[in-house]
Protein backbone atom coordinates (compact mmCIF):
# COMPACT_ATOMS: atom_id res chain seq x y z
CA UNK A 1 15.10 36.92 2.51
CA UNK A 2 14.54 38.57 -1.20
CA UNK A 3 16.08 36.07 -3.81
CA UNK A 4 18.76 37.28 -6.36
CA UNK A 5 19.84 35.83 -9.14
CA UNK A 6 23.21 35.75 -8.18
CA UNK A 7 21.93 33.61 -5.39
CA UNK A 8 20.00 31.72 -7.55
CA UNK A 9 22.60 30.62 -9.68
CA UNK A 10 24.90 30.11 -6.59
CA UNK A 11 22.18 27.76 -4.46
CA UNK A 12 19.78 25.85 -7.50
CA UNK A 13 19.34 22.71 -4.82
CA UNK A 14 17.87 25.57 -2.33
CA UNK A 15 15.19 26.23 -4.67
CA UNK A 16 14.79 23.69 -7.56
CA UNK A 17 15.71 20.22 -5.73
CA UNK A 18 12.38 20.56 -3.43
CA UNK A 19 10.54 20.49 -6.66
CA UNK A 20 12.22 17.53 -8.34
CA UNK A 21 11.80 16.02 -4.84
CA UNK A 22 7.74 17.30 -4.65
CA UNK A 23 7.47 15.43 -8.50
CA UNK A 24 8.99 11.99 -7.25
CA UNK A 25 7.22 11.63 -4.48
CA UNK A 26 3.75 13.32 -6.00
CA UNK A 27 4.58 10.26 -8.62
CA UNK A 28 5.10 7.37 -5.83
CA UNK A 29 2.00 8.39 -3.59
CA UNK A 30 -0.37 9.13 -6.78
CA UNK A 31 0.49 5.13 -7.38
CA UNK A 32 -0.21 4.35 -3.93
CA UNK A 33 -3.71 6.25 -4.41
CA UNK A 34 -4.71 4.15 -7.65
CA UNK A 35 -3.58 0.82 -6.29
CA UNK A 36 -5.60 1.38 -2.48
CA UNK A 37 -8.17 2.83 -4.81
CA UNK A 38 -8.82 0.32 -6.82
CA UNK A 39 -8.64 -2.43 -3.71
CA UNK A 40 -11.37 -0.05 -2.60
CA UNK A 41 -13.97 -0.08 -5.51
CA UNK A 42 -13.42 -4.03 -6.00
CA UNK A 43 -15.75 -4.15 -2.79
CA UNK A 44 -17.28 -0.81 -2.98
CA UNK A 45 -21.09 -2.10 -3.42
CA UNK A 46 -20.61 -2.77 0.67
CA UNK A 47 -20.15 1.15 1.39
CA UNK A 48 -22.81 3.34 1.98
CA UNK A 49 -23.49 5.86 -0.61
CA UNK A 50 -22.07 9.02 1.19
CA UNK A 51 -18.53 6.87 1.91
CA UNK A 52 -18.73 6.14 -1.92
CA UNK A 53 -19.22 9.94 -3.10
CA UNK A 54 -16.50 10.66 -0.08
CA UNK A 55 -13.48 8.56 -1.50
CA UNK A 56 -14.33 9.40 -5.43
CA UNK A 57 -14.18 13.58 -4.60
CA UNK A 58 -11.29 12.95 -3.31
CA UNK A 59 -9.28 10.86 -5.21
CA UNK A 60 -10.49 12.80 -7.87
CA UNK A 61 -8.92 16.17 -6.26
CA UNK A 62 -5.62 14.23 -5.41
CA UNK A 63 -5.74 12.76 -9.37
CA UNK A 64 -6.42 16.54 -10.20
CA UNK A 65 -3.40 17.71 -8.21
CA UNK A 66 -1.25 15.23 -9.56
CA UNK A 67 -1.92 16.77 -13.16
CA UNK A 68 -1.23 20.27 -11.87
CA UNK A 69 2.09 19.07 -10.46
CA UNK A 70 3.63 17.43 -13.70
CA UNK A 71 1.97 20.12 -15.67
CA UNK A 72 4.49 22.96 -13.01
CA UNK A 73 7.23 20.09 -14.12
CA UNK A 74 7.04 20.16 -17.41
CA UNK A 75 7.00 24.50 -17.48
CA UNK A 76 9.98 24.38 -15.56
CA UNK A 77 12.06 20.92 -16.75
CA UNK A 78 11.19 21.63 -20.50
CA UNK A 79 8.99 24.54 -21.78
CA UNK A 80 11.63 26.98 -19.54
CA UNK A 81 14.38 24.87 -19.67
CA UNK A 82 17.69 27.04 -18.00
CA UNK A 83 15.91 30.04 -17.48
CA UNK A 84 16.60 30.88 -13.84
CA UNK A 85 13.91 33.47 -12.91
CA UNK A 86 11.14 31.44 -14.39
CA UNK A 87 12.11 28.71 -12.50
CA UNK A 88 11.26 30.23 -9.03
CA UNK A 89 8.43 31.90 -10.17
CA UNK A 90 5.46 30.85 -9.15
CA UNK A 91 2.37 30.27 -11.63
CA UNK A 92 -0.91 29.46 -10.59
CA UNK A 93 -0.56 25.90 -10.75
CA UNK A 94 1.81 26.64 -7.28
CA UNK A 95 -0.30 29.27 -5.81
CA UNK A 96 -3.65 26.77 -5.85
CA UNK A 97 -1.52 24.63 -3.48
CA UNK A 98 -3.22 25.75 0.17
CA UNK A 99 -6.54 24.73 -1.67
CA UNK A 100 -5.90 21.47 -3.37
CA UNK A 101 -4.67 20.28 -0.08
CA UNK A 102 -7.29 21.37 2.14
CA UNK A 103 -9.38 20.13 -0.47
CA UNK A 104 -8.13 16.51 -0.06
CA UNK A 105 -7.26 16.81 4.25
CA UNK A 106 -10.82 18.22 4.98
CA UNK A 107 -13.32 15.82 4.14
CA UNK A 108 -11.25 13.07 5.47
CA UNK A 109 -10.98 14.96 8.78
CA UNK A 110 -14.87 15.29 8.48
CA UNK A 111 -15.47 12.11 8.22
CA UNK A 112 -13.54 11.08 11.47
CA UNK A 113 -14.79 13.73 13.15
CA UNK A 114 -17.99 12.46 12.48
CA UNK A 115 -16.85 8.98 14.22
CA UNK A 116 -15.40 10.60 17.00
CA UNK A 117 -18.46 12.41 17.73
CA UNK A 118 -20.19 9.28 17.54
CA UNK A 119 -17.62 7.26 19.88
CA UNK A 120 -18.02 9.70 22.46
CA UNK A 121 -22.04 9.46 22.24
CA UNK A 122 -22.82 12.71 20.45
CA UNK A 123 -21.10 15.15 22.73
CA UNK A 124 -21.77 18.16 21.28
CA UNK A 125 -18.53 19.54 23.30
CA UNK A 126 -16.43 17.36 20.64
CA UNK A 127 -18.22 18.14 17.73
CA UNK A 128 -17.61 21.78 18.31
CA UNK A 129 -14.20 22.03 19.26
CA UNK A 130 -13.12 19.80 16.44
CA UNK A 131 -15.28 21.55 13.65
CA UNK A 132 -13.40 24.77 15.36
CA UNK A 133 -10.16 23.51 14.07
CA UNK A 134 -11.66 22.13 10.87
CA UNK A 135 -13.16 25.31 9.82
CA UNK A 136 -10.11 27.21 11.14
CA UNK A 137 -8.21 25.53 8.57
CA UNK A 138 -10.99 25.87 5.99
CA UNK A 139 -10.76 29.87 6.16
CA UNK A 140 -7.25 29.95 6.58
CA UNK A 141 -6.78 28.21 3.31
CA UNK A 142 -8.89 30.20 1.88
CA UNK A 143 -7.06 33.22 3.31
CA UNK A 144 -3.53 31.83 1.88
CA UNK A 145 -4.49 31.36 -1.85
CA UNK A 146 -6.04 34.48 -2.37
CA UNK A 147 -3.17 36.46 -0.89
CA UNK A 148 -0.53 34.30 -2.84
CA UNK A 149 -2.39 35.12 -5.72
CA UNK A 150 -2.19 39.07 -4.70
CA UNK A 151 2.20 38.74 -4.38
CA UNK A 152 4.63 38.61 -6.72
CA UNK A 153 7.31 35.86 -6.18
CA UNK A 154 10.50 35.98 -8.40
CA UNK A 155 13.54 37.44 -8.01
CA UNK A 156 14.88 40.96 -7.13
CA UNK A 157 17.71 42.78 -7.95
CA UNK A 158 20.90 42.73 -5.94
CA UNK A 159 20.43 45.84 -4.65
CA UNK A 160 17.29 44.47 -2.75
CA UNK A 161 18.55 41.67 -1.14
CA UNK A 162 19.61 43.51 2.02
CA UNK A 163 16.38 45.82 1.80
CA UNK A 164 14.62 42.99 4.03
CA UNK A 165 12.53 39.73 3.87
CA UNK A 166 9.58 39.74 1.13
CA UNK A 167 6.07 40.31 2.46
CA UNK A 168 6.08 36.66 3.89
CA UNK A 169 1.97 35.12 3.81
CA UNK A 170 0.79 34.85 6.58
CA UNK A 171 -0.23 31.04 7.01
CA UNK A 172 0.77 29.77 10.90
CA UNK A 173 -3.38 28.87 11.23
CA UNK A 174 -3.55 27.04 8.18
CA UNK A 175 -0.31 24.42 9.00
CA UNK A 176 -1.17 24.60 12.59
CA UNK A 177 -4.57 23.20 12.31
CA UNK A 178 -3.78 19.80 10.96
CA UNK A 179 -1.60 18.35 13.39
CA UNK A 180 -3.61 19.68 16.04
CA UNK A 181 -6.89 18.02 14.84
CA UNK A 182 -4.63 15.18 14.03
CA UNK A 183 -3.44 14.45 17.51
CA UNK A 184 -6.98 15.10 18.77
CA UNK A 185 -8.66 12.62 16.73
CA UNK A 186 -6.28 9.70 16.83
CA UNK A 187 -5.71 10.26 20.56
CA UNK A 188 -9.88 10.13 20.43
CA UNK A 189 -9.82 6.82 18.66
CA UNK A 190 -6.86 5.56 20.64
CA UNK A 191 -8.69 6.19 24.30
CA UNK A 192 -11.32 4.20 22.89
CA UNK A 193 -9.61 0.81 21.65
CA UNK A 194 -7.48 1.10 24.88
CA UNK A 195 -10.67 1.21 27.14
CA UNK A 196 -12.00 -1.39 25.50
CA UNK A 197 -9.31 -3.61 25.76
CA UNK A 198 -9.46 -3.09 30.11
CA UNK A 199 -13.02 -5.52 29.41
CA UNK A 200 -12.08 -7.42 27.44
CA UNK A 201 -11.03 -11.62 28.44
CA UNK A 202 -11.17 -13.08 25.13
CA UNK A 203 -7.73 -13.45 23.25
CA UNK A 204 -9.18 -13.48 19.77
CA UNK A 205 -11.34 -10.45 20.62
CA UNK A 206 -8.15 -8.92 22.09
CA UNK A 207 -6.05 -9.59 18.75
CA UNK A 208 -8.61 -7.69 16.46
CA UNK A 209 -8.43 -4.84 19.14
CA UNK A 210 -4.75 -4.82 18.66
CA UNK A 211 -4.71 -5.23 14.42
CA UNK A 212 -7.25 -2.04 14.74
CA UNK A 213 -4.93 0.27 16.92
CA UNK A 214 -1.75 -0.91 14.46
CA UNK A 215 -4.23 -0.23 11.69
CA UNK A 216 -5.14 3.44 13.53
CA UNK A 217 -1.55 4.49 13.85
CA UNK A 218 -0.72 3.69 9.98
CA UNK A 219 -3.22 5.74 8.85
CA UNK A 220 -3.10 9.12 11.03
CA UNK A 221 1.10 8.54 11.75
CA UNK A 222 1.95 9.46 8.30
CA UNK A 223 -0.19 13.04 7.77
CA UNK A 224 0.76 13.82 11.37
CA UNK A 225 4.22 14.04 11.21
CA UNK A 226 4.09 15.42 7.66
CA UNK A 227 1.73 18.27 8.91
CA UNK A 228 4.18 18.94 11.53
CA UNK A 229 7.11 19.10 9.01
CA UNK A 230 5.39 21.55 7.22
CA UNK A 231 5.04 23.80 10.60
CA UNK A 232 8.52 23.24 11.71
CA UNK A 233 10.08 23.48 8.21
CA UNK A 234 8.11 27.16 7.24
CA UNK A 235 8.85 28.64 10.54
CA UNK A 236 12.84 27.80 10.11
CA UNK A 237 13.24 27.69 6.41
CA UNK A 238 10.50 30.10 4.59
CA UNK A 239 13.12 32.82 4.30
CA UNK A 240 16.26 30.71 3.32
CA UNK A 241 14.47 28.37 0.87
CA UNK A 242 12.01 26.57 -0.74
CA UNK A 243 11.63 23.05 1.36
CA UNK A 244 9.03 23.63 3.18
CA UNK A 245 7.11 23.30 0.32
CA UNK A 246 8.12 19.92 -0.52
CA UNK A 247 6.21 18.87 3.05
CA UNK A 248 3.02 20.81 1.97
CA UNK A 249 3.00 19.29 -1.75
CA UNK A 250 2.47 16.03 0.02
CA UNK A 251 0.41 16.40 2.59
CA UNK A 252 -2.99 16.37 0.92
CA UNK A 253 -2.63 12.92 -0.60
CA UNK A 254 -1.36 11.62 2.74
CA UNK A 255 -4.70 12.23 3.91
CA UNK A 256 -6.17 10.41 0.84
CA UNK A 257 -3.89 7.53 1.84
CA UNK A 258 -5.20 7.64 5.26
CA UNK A 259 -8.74 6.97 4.22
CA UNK A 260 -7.94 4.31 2.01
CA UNK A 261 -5.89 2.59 4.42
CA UNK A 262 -8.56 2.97 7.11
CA UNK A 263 -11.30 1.82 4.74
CA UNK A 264 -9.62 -1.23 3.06
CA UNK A 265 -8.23 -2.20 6.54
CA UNK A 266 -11.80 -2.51 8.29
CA UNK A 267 -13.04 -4.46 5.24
CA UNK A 268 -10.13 -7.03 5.54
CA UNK A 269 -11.01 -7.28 9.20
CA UNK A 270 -14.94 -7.62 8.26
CA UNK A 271 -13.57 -10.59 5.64
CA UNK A 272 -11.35 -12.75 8.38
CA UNK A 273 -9.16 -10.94 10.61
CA UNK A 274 -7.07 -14.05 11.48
CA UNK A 275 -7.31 -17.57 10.19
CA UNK A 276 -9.86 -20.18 12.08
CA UNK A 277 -12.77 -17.42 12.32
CA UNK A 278 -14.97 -15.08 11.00
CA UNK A 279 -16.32 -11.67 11.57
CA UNK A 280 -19.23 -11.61 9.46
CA UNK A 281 -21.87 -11.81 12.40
CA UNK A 282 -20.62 -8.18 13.60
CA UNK A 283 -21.49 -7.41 17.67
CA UNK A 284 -23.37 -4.75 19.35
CA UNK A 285 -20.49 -2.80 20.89
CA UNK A 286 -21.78 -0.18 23.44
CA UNK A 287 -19.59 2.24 25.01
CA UNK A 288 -19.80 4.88 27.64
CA UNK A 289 -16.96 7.12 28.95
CA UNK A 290 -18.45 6.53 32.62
CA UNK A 291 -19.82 2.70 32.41
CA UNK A 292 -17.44 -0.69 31.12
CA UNK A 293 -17.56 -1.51 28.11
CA UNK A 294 -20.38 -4.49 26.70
CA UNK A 295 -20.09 -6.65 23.86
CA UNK A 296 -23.31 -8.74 22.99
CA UNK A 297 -21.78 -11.96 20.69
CA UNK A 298 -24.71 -12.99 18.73
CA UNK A 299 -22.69 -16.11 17.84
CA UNK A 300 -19.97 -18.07 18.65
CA UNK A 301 -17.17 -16.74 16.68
CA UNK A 302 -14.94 -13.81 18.18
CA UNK A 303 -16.59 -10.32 16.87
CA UNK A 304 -14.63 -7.05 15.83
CA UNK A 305 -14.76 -3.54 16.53
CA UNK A 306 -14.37 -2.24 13.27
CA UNK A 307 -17.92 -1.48 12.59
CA UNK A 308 -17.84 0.81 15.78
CA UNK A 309 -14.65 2.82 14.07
CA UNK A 310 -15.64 3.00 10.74
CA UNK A 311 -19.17 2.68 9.57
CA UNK A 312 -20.39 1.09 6.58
């Protein structure tokens, strides 16, 4: 519904707390980023180039974001301290949202994608439908900022309050897309640890299997569910207040976290993924959805996976 100031003044949690909130945790998961960031570059030389170029645009973005959000903080904590219509009214620093986020969600979707396709031998059926959704949410975003940028968001006089609901933007394909790709792609990589694990005897072998699908869920769980938040939250709160936008502040550097998490996780598997052996002698894993899996052990240590899931 149209915001008064009388409502304002009456309800400042409904529409200032999800900022504080937004701040404090942009401040915790921008710390997360540096410290899995730098745990990356210590052992960076072992990436290829284009994995390299991948997790420096976007840390960079998230970094970027980060400055944009303190910089929103300080307008409305300090520079327009107690003014109440200022402090719902959104500058451009909020209305670049949609693309900071997609900026940071879509080359890390890309880049599983890109494993997927490869898991599932080059099926161009799976490239397709998940570029679909990628580039669904691409446009979309697209879509969003320019028409946020084209509305006025403030308040209204009282007498507008019961006139109707603002012109509300319309963004259902641009929060819908993530989860879905989400689900799709960790249900891809999922499918494949699990039918691996049907031929597989050794209990070493069967332990790194394991550490990967734990290390799997930790890194897609997190943007899933806050992707989903951000659905459920618009479609019940957009017209009664602002939280919903707390869930889509942080859902772009979840996705950064992701990455890391799935990057520095393979390379502690790659270094010794349990005491008493090594993995540095990595296997030939071949997999077809209609034939068992094979494993060729070019030495006598248990192998890992990881190379298969994420490559170098």
């Amino acid at each position: 519904m149209p915001l008064s100031l009388a409502g304002l003044e009456a309800h400042p949690g409904r529409y200032i707390g999800p900022q504080l909130v937004s701040l404090a945790l942009e401040a915790v998961l921008t710390g997360i980023v540096i410290n899995q960031s730098l745990t990356f570059w210590e052992r960076a030389e072992r990436e290829r180039a284009v994995v390299r170029t991948l997790v420096s645009f976007v840390t960079i973005v998230a970094f970027f974001q980060s400055g944009v959000r303190f910089y929103a903080a300080w307008r409305l904590f300090v520079e327009d301290f107690g003014n109440w219509i200022s402090s719902v009214l959104f500058v451009w620093a909020d209305k670049i949202q949609s693309t900071t986020t997609v900026l940071m969600a879509a080359p890390v979707q890309g880049f599983l994608i890109w494993r997927c396709w490869t898991l599932f031998n080059r099926n161009r059926f799976v490239l397709v439908s998940l570029l679909a959704l990628l580039l669904a949410q691409l446009v979309s975003s697209i879509i969003v900022t320019v028409q946020t940028f084209q509305i006025h968001f403030g308040v209204v006089p009282q007498a507008e309050v019961e006139a109707g609901p603002l012109p509300k933007v319309p963004v259902p394909a641009q929060l819908m897309s993530p989860p879905v790709l989400d689900v799709l792609v960790t249900g891809i990589l999922l499918a494949f640890l699990a039918r691996s694990k049907q031929h597989v005897t050794s209990s070493r072998f069967r332990r790194i299997l394991r550490r990967l699908t734990v290390m799997i869920w930790e890194a897609a769980l997190p943007p899933c569910v806050c992707a989903v938040m951000t659905v459920l939250t618009y479609l019940t709160l957009v017209n009664k207040n602002y939280w919903d936008l707390t869930f889509q502040a942080i859902l772009g550097k979840l996705y950064v976290i992701s990455l890391f998490v799935t990057l520095n996780g393979r390379a502690d598997l790659q270094d010794g993924p349990a005491p008493g052996f090594s993995t540095n002698h990595l296997s030939n894993l071949g997999w077809a959805l209609s034939t068992p899996i094979r494993v060729d052990v070019r030495t006598n240590d248990p192998v890992s996976v990881a190379h298969s899931l994420m490559p170098r």
